[in-house]
Protein backbone atom coordinates (compact mmCIF):
# COMPACT_ATOMS: atom_id res chain seq x y z
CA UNK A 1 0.00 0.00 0.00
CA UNK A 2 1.12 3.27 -1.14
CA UNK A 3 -0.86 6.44 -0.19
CA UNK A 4 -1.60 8.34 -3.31
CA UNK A 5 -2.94 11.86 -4.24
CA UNK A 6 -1.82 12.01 -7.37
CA UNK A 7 -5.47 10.92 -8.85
CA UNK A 8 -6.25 14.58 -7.44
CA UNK A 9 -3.93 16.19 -9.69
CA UNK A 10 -5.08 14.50 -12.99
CA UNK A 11 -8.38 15.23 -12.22
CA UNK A 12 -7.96 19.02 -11.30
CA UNK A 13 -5.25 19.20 -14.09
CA UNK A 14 -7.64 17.36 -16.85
CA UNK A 15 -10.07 20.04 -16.04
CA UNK A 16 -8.53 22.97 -15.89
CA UNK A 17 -6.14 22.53 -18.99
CA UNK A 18 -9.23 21.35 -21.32
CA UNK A 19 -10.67 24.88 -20.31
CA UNK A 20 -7.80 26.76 -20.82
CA UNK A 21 -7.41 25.26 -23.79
CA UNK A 22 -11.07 26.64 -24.34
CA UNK A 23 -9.86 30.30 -23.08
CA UNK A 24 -12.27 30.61 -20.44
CA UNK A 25 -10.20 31.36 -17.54
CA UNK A 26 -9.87 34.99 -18.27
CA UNK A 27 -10.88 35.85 -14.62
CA UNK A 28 -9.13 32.99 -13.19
CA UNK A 29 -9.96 30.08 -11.65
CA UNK A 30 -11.33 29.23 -8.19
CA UNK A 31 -12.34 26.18 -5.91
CA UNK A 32 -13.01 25.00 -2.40
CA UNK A 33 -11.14 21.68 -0.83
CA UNK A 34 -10.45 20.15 2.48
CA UNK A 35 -7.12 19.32 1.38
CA UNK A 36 -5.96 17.17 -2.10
CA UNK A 37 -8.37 18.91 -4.72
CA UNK A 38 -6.91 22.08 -3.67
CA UNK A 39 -3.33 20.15 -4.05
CA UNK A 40 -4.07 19.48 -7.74
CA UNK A 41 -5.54 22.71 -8.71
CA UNK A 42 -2.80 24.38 -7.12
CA UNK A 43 -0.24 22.22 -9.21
CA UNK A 44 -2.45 22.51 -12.52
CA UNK A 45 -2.75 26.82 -11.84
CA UNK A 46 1.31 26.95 -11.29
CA UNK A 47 2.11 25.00 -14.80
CA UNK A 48 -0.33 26.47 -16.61
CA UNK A 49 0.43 30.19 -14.98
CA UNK A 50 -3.03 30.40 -14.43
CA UNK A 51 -4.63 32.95 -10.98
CA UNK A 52 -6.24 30.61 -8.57
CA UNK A 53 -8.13 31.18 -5.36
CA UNK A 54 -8.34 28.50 -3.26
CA UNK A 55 -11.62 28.30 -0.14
CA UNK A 56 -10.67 26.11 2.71
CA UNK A 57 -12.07 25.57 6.12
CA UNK A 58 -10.52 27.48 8.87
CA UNK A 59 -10.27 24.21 10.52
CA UNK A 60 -7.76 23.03 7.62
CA UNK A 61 -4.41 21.15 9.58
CA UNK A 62 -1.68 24.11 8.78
CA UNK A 63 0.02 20.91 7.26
CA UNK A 64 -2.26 20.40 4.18
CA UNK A 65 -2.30 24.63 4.05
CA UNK A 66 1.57 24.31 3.04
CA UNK A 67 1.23 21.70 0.62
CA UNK A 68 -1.33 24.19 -1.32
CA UNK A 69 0.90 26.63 -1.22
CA UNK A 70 3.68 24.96 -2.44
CA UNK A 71 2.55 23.48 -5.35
CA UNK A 72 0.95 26.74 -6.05
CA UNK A 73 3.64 29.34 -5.40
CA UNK A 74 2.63 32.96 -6.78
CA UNK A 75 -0.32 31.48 -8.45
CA UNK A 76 -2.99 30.38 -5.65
CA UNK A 77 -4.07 32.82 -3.23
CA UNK A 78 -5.85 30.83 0.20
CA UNK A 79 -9.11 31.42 1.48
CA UNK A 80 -9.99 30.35 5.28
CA UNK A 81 -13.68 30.25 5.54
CA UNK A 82 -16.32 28.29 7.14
CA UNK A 83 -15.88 25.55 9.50
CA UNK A 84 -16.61 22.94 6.65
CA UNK A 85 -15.92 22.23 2.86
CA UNK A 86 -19.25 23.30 2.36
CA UNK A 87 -18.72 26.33 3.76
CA UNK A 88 -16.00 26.91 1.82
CA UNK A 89 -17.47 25.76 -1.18
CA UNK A 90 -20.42 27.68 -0.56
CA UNK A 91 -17.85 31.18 -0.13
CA UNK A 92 -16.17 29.70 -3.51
CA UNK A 93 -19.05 29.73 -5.89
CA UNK A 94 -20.22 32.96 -4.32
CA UNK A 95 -17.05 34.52 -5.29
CA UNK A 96 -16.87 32.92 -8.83
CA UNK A 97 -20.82 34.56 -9.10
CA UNK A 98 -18.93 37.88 -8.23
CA UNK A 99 -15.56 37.53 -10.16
CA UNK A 100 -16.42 35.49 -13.03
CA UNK A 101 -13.88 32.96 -11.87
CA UNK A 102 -14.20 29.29 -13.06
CA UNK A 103 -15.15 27.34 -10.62
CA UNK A 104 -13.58 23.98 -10.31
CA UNK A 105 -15.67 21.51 -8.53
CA UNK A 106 -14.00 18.92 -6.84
CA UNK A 107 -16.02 15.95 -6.98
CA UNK A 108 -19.14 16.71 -9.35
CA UNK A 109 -17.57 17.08 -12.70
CA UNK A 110 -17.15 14.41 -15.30
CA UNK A 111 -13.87 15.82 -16.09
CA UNK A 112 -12.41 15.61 -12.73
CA UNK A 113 -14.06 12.29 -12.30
CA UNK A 114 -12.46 11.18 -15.67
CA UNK A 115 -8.84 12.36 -14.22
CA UNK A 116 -9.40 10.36 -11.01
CA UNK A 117 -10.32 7.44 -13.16
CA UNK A 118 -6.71 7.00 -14.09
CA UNK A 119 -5.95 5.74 -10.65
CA UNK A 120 -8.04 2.73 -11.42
CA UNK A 121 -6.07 2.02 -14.51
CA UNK A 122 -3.42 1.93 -13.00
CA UNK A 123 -4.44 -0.53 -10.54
CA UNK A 124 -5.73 -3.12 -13.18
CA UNK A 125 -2.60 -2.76 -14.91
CA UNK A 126 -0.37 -3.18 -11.70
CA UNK A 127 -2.44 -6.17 -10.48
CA UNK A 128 -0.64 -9.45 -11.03
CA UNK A 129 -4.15 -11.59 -10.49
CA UNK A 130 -7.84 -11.06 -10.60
CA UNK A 131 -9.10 -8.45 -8.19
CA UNK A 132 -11.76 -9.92 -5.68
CA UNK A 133 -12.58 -6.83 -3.57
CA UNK A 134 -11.04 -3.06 -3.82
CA UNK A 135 -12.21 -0.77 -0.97
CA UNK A 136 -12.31 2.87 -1.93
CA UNK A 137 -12.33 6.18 0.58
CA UNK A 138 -15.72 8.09 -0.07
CA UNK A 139 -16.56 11.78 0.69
CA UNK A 140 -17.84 13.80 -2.40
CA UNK A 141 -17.13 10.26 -4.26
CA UNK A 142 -15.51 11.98 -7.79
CA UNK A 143 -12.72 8.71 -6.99
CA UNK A 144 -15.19 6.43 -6.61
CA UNK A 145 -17.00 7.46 -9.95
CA UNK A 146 -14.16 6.89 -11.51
CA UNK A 147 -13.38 3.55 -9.95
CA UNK A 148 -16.78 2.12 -10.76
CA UNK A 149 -16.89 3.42 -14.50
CA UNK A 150 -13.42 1.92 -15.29
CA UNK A 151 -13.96 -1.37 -12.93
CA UNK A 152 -17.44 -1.93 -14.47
CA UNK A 153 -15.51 -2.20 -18.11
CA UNK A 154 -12.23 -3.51 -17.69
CA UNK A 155 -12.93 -5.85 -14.06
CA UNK A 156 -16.53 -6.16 -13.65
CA UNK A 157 -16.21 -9.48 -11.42
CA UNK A 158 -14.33 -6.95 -8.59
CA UNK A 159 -16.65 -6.29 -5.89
CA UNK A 160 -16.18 -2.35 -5.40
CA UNK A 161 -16.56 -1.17 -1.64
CA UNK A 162 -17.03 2.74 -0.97
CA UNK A 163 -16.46 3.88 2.69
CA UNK A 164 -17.41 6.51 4.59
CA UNK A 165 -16.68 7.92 7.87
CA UNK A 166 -19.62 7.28 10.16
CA UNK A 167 -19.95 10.79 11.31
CA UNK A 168 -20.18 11.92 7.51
CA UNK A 169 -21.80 8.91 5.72
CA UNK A 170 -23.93 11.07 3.03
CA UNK A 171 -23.66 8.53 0.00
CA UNK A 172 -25.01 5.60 2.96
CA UNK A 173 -27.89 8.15 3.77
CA UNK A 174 -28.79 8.31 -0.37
CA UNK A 175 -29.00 4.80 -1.09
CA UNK A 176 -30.91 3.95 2.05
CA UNK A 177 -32.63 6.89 0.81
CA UNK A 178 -32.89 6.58 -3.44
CA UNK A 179 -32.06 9.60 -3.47
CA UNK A 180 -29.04 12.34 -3.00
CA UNK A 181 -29.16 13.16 0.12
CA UNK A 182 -27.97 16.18 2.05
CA UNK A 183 -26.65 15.23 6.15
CA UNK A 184 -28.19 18.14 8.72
CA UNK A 185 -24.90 17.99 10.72
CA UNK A 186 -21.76 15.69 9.90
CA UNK A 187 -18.61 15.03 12.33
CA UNK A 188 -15.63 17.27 11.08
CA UNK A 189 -12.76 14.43 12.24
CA UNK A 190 -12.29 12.85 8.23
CA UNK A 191 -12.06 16.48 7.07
CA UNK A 192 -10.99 14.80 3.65
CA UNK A 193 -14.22 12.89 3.32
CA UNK A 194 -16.83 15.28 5.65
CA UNK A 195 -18.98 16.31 3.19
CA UNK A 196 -22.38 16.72 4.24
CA UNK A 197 -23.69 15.68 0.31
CA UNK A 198 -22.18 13.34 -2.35
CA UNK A 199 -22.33 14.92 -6.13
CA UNK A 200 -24.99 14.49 -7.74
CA UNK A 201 -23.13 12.76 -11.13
CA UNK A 202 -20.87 10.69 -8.40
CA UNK A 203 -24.51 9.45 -6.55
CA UNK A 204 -25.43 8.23 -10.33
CA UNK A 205 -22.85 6.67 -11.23
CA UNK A 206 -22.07 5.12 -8.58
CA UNK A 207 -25.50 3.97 -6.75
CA UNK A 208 -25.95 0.71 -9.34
CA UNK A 209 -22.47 -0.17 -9.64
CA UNK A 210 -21.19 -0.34 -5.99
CA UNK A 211 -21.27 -3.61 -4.27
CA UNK A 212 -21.55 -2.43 -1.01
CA UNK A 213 -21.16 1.18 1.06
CA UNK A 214 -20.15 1.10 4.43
CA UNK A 215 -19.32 3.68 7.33
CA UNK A 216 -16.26 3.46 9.47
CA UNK A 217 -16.29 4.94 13.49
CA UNK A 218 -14.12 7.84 14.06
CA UNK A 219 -12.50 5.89 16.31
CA UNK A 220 -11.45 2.89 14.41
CA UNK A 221 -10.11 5.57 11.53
CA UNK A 222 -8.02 6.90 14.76
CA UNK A 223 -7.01 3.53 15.84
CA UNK A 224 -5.58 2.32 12.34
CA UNK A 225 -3.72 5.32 11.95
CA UNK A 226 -1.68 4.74 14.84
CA UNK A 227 -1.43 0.94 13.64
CA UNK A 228 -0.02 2.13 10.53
CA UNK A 229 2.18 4.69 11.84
CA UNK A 230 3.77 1.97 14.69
CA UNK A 231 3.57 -1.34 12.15
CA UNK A 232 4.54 0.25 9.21
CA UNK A 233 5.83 3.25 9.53
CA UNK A 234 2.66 4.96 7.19
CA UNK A 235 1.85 8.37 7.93
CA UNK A 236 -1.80 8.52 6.51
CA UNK A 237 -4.48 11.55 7.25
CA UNK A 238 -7.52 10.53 8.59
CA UNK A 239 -9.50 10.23 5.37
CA UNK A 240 -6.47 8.13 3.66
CA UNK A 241 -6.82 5.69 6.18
CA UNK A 242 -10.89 4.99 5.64
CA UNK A 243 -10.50 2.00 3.49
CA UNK A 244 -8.30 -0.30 5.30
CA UNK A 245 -10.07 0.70 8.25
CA UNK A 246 -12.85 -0.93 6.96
CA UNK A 247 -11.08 -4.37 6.39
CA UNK A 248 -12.42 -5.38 10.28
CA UNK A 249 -15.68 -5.65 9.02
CA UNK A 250 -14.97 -7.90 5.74
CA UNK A 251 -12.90 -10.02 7.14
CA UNK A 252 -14.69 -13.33 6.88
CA UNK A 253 -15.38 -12.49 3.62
CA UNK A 254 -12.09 -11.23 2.32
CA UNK A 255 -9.88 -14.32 3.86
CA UNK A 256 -8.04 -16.04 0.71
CA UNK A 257 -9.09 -13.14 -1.26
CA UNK A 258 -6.83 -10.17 -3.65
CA UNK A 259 -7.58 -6.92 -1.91
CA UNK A 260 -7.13 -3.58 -2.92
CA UNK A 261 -7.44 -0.59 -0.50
CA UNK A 262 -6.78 2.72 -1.74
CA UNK A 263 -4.53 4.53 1.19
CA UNK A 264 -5.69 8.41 -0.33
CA UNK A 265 -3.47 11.00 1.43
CA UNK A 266 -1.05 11.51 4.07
CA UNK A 267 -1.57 15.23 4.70
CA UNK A 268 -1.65 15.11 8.33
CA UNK A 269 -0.67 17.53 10.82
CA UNK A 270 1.67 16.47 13.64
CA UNK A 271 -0.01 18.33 16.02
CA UNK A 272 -3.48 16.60 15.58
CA UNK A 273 -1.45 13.23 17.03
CA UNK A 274 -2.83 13.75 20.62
CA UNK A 275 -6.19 14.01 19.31
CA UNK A 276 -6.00 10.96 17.32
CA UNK A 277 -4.68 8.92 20.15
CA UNK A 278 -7.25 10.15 22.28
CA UNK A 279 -9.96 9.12 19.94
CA UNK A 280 -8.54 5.53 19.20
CA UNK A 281 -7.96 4.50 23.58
CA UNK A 282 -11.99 6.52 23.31
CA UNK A 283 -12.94 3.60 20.41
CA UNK A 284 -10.77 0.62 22.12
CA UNK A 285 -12.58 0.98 25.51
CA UNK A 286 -9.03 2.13 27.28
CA UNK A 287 -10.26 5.14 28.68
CA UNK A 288 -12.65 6.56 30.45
CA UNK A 289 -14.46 9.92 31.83
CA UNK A 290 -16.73 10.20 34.81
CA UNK A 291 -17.66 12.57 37.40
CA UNK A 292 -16.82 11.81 40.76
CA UNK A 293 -18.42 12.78 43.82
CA UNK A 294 -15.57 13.34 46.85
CA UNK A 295 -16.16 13.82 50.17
CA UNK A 296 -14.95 17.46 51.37
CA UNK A 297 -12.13 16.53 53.69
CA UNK A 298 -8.44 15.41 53.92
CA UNK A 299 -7.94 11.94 52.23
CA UNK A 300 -10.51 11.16 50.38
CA UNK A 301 -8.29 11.63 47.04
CA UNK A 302 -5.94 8.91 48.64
CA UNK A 303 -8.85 6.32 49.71
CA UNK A 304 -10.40 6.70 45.78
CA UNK A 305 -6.57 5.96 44.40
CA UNK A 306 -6.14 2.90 47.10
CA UNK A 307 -9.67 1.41 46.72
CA UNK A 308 -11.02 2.04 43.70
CA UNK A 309 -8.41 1.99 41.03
CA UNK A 310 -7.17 -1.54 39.83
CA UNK A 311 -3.06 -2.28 39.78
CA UNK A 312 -3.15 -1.22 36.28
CA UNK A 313 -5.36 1.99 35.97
CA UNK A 314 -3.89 5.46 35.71
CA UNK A 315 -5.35 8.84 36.46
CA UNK A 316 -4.56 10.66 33.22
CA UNK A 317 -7.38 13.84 33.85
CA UNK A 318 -8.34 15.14 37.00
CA UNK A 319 -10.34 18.51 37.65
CA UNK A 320 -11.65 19.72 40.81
CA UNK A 321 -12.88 22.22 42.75
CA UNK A 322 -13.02 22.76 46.26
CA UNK A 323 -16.37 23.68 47.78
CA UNK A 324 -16.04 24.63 51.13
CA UNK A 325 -19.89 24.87 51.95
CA UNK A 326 -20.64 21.21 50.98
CA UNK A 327 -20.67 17.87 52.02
CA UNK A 328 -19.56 16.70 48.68
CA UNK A 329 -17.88 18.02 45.52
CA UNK A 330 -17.83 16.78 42.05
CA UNK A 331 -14.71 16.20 39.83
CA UNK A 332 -14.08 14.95 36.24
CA UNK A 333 -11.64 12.33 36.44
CA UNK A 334 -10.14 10.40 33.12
CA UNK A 335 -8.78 7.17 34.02
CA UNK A 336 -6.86 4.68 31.53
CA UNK A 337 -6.94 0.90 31.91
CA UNK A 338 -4.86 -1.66 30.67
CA UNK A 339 -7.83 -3.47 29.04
CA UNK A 340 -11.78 -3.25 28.52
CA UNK A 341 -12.33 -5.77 30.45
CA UNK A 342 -10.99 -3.73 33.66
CA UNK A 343 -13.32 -1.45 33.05
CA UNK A 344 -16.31 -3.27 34.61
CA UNK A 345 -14.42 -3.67 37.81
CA UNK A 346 -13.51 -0.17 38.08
CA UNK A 347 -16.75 1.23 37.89
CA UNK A 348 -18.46 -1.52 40.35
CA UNK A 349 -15.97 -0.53 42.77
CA UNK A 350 -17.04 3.20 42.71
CA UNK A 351 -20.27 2.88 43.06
CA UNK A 352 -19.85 0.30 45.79
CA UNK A 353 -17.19 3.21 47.50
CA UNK A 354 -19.76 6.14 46.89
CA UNK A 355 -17.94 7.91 44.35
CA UNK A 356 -19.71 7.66 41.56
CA UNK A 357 -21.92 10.35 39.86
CA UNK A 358 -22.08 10.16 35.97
CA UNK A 359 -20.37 8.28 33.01
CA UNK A 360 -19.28 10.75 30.41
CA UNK A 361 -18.14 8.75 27.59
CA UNK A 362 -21.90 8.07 26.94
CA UNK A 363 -21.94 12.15 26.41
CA UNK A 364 -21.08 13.47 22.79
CA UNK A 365 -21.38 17.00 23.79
CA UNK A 366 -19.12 16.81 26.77
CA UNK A 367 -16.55 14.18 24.70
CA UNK A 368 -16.22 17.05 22.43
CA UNK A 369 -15.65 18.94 24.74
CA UNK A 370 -13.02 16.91 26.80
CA UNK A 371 -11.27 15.87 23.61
């Protein structure tokens, strides 16, 4: 497995040269990306010394903000807007209304899809033997497209498996629904494949062709990267790592079989790493947030250490406030274990001591908020 991006750049490039070639980027060119689309229209503005703007969330990793800018030097000027690519995207064809700017899309556009396509050549021609399964990263689903309309001609017995991250799972929602489908709220982790909407052309080509389309936990994405990084030494981004996250759940039926899984980025900023470990120990059932009630007086810290934590758990959060008018005062307290299994011990013994109040993992607001 090698991650690739390069897919991003034909497709932007095919685009973009077959309308300059048309002379229709007198006002320049513009687009909105979480990351690799704004990667290849950067590279295709630079070569063809073409003005590009180029709308990304605020929220972008600073990492995949200097890869933009590299490949577009003087060329690309970078817009931070919007907490979401469809925020940005929305800013992006605003601004193309106003400036008469092409706007490049970076999923919904035949000629993008037909760049990305060339990724799938390249796979059939690479394979040594027949290709059972292939799993392919989802979020607007221009790769996919062009997976499915080159698989369907040249290896039609490959069964073609789209995933998506379970907080953002918009082409799930339209085939359940049989119809596009546009998410109310999506979970910003994948920011390569958070999209609250598939394209339209991607939904149609791909809804009758695609053997199966499944969502991945935030967690597990979290978990695999780490696996990668240790085992292998990989440094994938979140949404490069979607499709061999997914392998857990096909693995009866993929044992003995040729797999592909297409690894679709490594733009990932160093500084998201605590995050991502936090999520994965979150997914694996290593650790754990609750509020504890203490007793107001001298010890009680050093009773909940000695009698409620097993040999192997480890206080990793802790905040508290003294209340000297009470009884009792609550704290959050993050605790590690060694295994799920200790878990169940740890929190019979706290409610047996009196400590307990409230789990918190249970809690998506205050998660987010921990995290």
């Amino acid at each position: 497995m090698q991650p690739v991006r390069s897919y991003k750049i034909r497709g932007a490039y095919n685009k973009i040269y077959n309308l300059h070639a048309k002379e229709e980027l007198k006002n320049g060119i513009v687009c909105a990306s979480a990351g690799n689309h704004a990667q290849g229209v950067a590279f295709a503005c630079n070569k063809l010394k073409i003005p590009g703007t180029v709308f990304m969330p605020v929220t972008t990793p600073e990492q995949k903000l200097e890869q933009v800018a590299m490949f577009g030097g003087s060329f690309i000027e970078i817009q931070l807007t919007g907490d979401t690519f469809d925020d940005s995207k929305k800013s992006a064809m605003q601004y193309s209304e106003d400036s008469g700017a092409a706007f490049i899309h970076p999923f919904d556009d035949i000629q993008i899809i037909e760049g990305q396509a060339t990724l799938a050549v390249e796979i059939i021609e690479q394979a040594e033997e027949k290709i059972d399964f292939i799993f392919v990263p989802l979020g607007g689903g221009g790769l996919a497209a062009g997976i499915v309309t080159v698989f369907s001609v040249l290896s039609p017995e490959t069964k073609i498996i789209v995933v998506e991250p379970k907080g953002a799972a918009s082409m799930k929602a339209s085939i359940e629904a049989g119809i596009n489908t546009q998410l109310a709220h999506i979970n910003k982790f994948v920011d390569g494949a958070a999209v609250q909407k598939v394209g339209d052309l991607s939904f149609e080509i791909c809804k009758d062709y695609i053997y199966d389309c499944i969502a991945v936990d935030e967690g597990k994405v979290c978990e695999t990267l780490l696996e990668l990084y240790n085992k292998d030494a990989m440094v994938l981004e979140p949404a490069g790592a979607l499709a061999i996250a997914a392998l857990d759940q096909y693995k009866d039926r993929i044992s003995g079989k040729n797999i592909v899984c297409i690894a679709s980025g490594s733009n990932n900023d160093i500084t998201r790493t605590e995050e991502i470990k936090e999520r994965a120990m979150l997914y694996k059932g290593l650790k754990h947030y609750f509020i504890v009630r203490f007793p107001q007086r001298p010890g009680a810290l050093k009773e909940f250490v000695l009698n409620v934590l097993g040999k192997s758990d480890d206080i990793t959060f802790f905040e508290y406030t003294k209340r000297n008018s009470r009884e009792t005062a609550s704290a959050i307290v993050g605790i590690e274990v060694a295994s799920y299994a200790d878990f169940k011990g740890l929190s019979e013994r706290m409610k047996e001591s009196g400590y307990y109040e409230s789990y918190l993992n249970d809690s998506p607001d205050m998660m987010n908020i921990l995290i």
